[in-house]
N, C-alpha and C. Protein backbone atom coordinates (compact mmCIF):
# COMPACT_ATOMS: atom_id res chain seq x y z
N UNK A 1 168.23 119.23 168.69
CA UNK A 1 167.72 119.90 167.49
C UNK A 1 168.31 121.30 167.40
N UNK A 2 169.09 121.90 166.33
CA UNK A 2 169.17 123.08 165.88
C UNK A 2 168.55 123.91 165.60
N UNK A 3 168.25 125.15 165.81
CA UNK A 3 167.34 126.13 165.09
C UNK A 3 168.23 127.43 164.81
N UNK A 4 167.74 128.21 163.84
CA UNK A 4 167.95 129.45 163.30
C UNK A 4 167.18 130.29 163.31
N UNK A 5 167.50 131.45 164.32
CA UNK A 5 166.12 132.31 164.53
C UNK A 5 166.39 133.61 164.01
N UNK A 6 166.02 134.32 163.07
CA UNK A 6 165.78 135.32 162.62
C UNK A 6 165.13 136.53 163.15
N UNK A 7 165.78 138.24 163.26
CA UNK A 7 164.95 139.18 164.24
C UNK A 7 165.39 140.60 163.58
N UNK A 8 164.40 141.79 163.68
CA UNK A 8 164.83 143.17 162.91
C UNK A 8 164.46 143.25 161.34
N UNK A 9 163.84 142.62 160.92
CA UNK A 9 163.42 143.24 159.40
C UNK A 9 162.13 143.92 159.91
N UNK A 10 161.75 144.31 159.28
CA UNK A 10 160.63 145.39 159.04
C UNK A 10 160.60 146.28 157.82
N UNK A 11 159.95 147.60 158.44
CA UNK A 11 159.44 148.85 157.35
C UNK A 11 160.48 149.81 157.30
N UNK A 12 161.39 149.92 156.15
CA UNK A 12 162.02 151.23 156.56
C UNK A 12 161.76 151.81 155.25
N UNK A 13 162.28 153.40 155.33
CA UNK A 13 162.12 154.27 153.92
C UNK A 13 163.45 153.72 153.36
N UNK A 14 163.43 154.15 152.21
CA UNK A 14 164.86 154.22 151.16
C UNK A 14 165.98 155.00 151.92
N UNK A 15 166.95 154.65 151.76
CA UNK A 15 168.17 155.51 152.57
C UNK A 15 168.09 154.89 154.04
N UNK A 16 167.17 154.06 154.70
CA UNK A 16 167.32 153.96 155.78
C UNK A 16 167.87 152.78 156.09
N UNK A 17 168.31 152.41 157.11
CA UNK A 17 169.23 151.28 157.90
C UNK A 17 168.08 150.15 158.59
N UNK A 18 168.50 149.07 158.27
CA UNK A 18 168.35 147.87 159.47
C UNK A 18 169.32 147.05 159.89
N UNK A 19 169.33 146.06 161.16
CA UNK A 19 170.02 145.49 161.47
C UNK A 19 169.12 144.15 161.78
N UNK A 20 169.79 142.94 160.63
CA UNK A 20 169.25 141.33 161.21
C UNK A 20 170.25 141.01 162.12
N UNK A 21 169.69 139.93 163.09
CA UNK A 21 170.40 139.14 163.81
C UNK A 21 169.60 137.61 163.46
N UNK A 22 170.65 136.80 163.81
CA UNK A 22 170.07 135.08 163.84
C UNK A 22 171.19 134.55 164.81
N UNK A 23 170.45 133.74 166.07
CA UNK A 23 170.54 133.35 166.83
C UNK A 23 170.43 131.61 166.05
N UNK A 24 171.78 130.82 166.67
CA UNK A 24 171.31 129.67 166.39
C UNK A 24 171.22 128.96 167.88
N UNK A 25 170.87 127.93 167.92
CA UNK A 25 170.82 127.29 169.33
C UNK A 25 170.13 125.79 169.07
N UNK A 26 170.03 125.34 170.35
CA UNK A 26 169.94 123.69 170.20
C UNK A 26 171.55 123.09 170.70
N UNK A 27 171.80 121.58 169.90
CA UNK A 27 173.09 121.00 170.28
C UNK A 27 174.11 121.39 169.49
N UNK A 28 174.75 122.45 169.62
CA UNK A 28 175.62 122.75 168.61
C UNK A 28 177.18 122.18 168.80
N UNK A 29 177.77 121.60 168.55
CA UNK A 29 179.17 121.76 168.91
C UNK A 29 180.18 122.60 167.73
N UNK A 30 179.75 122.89 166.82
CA UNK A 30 180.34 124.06 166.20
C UNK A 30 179.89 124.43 165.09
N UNK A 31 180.56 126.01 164.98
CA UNK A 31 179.53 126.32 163.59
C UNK A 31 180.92 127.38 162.21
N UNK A 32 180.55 126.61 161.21
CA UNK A 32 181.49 126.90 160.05
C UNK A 32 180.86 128.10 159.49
N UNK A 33 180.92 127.91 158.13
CA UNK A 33 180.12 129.04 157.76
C UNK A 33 178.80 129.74 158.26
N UNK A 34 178.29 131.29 158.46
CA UNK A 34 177.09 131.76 158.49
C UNK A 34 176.77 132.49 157.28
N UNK A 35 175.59 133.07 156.74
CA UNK A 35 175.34 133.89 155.86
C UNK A 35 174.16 134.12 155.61
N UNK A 36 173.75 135.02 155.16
CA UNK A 36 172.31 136.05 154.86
C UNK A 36 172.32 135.78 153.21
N UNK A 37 170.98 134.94 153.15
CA UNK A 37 170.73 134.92 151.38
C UNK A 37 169.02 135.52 151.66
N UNK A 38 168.42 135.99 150.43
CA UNK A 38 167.25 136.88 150.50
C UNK A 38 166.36 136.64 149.38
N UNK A 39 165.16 136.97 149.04
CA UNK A 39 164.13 135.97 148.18
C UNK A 39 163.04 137.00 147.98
N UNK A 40 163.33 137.70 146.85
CA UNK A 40 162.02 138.23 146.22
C UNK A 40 161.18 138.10 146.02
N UNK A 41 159.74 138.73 145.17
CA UNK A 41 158.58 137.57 145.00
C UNK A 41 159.25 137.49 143.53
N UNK A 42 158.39 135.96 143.16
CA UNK A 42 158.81 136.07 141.87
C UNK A 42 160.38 135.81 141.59
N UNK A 43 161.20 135.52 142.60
CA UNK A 43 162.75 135.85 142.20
C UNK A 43 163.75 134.10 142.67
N UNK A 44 164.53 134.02 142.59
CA UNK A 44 165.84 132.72 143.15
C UNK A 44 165.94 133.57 144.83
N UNK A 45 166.10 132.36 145.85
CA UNK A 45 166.84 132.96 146.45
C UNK A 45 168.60 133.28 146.74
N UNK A 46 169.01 134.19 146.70
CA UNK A 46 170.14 134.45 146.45
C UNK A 46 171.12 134.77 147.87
N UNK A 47 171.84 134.56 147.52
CA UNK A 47 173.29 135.19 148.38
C UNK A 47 173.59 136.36 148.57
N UNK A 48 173.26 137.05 149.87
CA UNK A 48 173.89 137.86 150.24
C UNK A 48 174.44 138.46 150.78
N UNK A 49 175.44 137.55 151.48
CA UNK A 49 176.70 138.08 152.28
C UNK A 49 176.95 136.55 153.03
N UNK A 50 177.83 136.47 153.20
CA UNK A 50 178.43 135.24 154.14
C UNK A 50 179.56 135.32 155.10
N UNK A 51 180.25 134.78 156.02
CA UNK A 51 181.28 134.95 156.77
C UNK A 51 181.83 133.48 157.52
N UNK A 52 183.04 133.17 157.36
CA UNK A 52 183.58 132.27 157.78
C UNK A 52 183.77 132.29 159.33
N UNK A 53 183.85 131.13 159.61
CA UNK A 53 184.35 131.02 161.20
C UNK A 53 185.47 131.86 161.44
N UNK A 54 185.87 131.77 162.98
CA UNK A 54 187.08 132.41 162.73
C UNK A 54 187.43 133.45 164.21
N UNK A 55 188.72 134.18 164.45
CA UNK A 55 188.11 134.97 165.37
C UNK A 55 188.19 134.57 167.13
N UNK A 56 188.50 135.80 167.65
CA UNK A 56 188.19 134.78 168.96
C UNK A 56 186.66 135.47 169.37
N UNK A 57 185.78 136.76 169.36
CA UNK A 57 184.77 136.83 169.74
C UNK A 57 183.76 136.46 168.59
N UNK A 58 184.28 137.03 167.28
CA UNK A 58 183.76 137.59 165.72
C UNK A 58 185.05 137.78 164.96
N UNK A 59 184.62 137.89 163.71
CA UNK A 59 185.75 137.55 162.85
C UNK A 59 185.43 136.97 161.39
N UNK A 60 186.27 136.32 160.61
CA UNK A 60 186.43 136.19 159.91
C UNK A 60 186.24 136.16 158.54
N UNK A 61 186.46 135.79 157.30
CA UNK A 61 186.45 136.07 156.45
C UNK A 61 185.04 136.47 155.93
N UNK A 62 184.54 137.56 155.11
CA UNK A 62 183.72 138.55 154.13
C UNK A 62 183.50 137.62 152.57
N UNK A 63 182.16 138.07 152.78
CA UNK A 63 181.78 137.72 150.66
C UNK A 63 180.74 138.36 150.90
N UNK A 64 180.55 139.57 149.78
CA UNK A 64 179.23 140.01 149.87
C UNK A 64 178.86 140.01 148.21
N UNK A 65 177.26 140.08 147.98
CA UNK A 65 176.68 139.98 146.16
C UNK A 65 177.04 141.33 146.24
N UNK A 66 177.06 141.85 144.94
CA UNK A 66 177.86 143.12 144.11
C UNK A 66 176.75 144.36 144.48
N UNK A 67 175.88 143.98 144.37
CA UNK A 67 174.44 144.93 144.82
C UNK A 67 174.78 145.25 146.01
N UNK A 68 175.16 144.39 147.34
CA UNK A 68 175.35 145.13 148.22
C UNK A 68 176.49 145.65 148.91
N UNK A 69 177.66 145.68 148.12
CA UNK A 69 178.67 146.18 148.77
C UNK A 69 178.84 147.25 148.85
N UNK A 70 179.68 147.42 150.34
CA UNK A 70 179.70 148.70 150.08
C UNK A 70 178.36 149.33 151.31
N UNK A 71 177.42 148.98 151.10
CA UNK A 71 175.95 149.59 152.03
C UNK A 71 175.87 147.83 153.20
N UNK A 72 176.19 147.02 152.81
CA UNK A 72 175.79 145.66 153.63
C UNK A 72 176.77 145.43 154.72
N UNK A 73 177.10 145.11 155.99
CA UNK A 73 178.08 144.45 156.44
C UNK A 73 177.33 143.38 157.45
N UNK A 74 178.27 142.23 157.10
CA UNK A 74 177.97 141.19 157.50
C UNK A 74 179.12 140.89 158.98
N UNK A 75 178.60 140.31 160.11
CA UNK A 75 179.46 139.95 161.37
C UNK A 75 178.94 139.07 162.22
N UNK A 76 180.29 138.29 162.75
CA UNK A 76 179.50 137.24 163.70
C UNK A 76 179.95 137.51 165.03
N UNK A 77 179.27 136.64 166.12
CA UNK A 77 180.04 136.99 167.66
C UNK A 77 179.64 135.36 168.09
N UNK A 78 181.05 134.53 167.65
CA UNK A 78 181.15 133.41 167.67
C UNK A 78 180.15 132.45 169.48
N UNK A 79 180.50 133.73 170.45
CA UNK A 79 180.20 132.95 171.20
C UNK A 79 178.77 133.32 171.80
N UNK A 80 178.42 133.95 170.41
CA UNK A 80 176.59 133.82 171.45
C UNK A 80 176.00 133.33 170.14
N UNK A 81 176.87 132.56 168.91
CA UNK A 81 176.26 131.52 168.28
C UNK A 81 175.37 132.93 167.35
N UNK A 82 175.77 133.63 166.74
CA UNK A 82 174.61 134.83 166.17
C UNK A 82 175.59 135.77 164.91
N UNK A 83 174.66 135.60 164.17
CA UNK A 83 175.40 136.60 162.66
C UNK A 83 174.51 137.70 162.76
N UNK A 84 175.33 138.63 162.34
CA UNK A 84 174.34 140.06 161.99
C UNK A 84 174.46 140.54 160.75
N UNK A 85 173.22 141.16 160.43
CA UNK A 85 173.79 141.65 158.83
C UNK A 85 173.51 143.17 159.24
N UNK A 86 174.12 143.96 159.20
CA UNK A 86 173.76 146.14 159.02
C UNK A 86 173.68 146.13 158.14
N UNK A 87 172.51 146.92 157.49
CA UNK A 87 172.18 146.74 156.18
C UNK A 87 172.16 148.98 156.36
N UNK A 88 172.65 149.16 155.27
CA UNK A 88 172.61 150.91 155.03
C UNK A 88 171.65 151.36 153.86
N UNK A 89 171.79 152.49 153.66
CA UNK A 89 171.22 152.80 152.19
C UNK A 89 170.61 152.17 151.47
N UNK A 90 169.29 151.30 152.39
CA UNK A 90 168.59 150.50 151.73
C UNK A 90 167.72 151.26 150.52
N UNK A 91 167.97 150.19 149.66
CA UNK A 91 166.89 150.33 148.45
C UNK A 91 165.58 149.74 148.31
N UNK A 92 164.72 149.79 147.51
CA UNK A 92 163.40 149.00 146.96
C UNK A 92 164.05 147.77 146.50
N UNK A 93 164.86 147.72 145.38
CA UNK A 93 165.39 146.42 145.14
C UNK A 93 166.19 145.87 146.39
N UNK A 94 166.06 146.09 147.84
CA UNK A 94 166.57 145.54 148.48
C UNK A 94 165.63 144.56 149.27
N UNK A 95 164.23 145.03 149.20
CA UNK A 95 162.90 144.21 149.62
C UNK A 95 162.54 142.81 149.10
N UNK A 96 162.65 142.13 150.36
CA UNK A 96 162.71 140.51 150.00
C UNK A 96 162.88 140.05 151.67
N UNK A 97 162.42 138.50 151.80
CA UNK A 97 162.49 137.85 152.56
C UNK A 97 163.88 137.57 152.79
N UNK A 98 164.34 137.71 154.28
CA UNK A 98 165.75 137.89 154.09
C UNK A 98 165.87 136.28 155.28
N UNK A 99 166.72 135.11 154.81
CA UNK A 99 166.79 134.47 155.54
C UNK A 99 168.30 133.89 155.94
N UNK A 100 168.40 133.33 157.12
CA UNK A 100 169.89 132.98 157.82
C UNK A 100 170.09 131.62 157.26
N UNK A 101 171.17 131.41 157.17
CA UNK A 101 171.73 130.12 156.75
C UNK A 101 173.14 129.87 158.24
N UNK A 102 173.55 128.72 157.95
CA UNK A 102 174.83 128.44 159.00
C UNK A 102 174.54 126.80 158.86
N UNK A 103 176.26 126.88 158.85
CA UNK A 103 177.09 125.22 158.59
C UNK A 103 177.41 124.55 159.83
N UNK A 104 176.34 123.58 160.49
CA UNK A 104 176.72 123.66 161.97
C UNK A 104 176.91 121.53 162.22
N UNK A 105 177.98 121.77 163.21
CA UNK A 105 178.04 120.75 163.50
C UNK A 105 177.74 120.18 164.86
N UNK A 106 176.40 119.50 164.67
CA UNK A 106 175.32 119.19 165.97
C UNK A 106 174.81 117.97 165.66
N UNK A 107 173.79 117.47 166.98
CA UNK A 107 172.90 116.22 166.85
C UNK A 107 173.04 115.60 167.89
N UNK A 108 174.08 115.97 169.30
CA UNK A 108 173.85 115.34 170.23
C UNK A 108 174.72 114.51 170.70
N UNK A 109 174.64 113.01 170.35
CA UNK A 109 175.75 112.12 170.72
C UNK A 109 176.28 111.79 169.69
N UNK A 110 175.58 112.11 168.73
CA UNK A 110 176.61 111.42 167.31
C UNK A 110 176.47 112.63 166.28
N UNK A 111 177.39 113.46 166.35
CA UNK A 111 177.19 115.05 165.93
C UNK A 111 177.56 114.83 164.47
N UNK A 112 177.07 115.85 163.50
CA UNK A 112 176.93 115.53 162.06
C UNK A 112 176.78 116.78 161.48
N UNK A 113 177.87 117.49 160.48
CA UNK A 113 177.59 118.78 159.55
C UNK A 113 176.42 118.71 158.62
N UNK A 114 175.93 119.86 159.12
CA UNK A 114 174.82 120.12 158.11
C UNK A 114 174.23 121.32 157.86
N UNK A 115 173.69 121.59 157.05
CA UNK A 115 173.20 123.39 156.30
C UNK A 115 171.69 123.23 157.40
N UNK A 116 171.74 124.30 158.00
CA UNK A 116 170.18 124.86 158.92
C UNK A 116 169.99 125.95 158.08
N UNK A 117 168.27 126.77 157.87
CA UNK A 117 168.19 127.54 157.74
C UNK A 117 166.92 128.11 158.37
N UNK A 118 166.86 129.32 159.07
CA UNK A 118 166.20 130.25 159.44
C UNK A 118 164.95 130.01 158.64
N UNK A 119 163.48 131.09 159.12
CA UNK A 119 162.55 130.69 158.68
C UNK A 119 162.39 132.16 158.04
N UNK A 120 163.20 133.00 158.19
CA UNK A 120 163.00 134.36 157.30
C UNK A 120 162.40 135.47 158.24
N UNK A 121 162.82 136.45 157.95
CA UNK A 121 163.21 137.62 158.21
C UNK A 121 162.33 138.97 157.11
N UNK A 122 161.14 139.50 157.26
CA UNK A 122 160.88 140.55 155.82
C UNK A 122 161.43 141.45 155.89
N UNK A 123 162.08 142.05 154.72
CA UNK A 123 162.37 143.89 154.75
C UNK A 123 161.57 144.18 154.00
N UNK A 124 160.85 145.21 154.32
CA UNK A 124 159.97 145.63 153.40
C UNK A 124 160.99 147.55 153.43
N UNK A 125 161.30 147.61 151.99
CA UNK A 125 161.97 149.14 151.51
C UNK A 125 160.63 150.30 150.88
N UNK A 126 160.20 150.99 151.87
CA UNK A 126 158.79 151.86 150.52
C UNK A 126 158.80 153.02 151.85
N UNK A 127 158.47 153.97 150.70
CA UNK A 127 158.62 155.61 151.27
C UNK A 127 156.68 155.47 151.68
């Protein structure tokens, strides 16, 4: 069984920094895409930031939503299986359930691609 574990959201003021991590684990034999999408109340959950495999520790390819470029960076460290998002100059519109996604190919003896996702992560942004 795969899991996606989510860690580091909390309370910060405006202007201030966090850092998510998501740990995946279980039977993995490899993992394609990772990425951070996030969920308002009231809102879609959306995309925000992703990163391709790649890399020999961390690496590869960047996509971030337009809102956060620029203040967001997204990174992986292929071999402890974990994406991070640094989040900067957080805003109020940046407050939302922030959850991990990753394209992993697992299951054991008869291994099979498939989308996991994390159970969420809160940022809460308020002075």
């Amino acid at each position: 069984q795969v899991q996606l574990v989510e860690s580091g959201g909390g309370l910060v003021q405006p202007g201030g920094s966090l850092r998510l991590s998501c740990v995946a684990s279980g039977s993995i034999d490899s993992i394609a895409s990772m990425g951070w999408y996030r969920q308002a109340p009231g809102k879609q959950r959306e995309l925000v930031a992703s990163i391709s495999s790649g890399g020999i520790t961390s690496g590869g390819s960047t996509k971030y939503a337009d809102p956060v470029k620029g203040r967001f960076t997204i990174s992986r460290d292929n071999a402890k299986n974990t994406v991070y998002l640094q989040m900067n100059s957080l805003k109020s519109e940046d407050m939302a359930v922030y959850y991990c996604n990753a394209y992993i190919l697992g299951g054991g003896r008869s291994p099979y691609w498939q989308d996991y996702w994390g159970r969420g992560t809160q940022v809460t942004v308020s002075s």
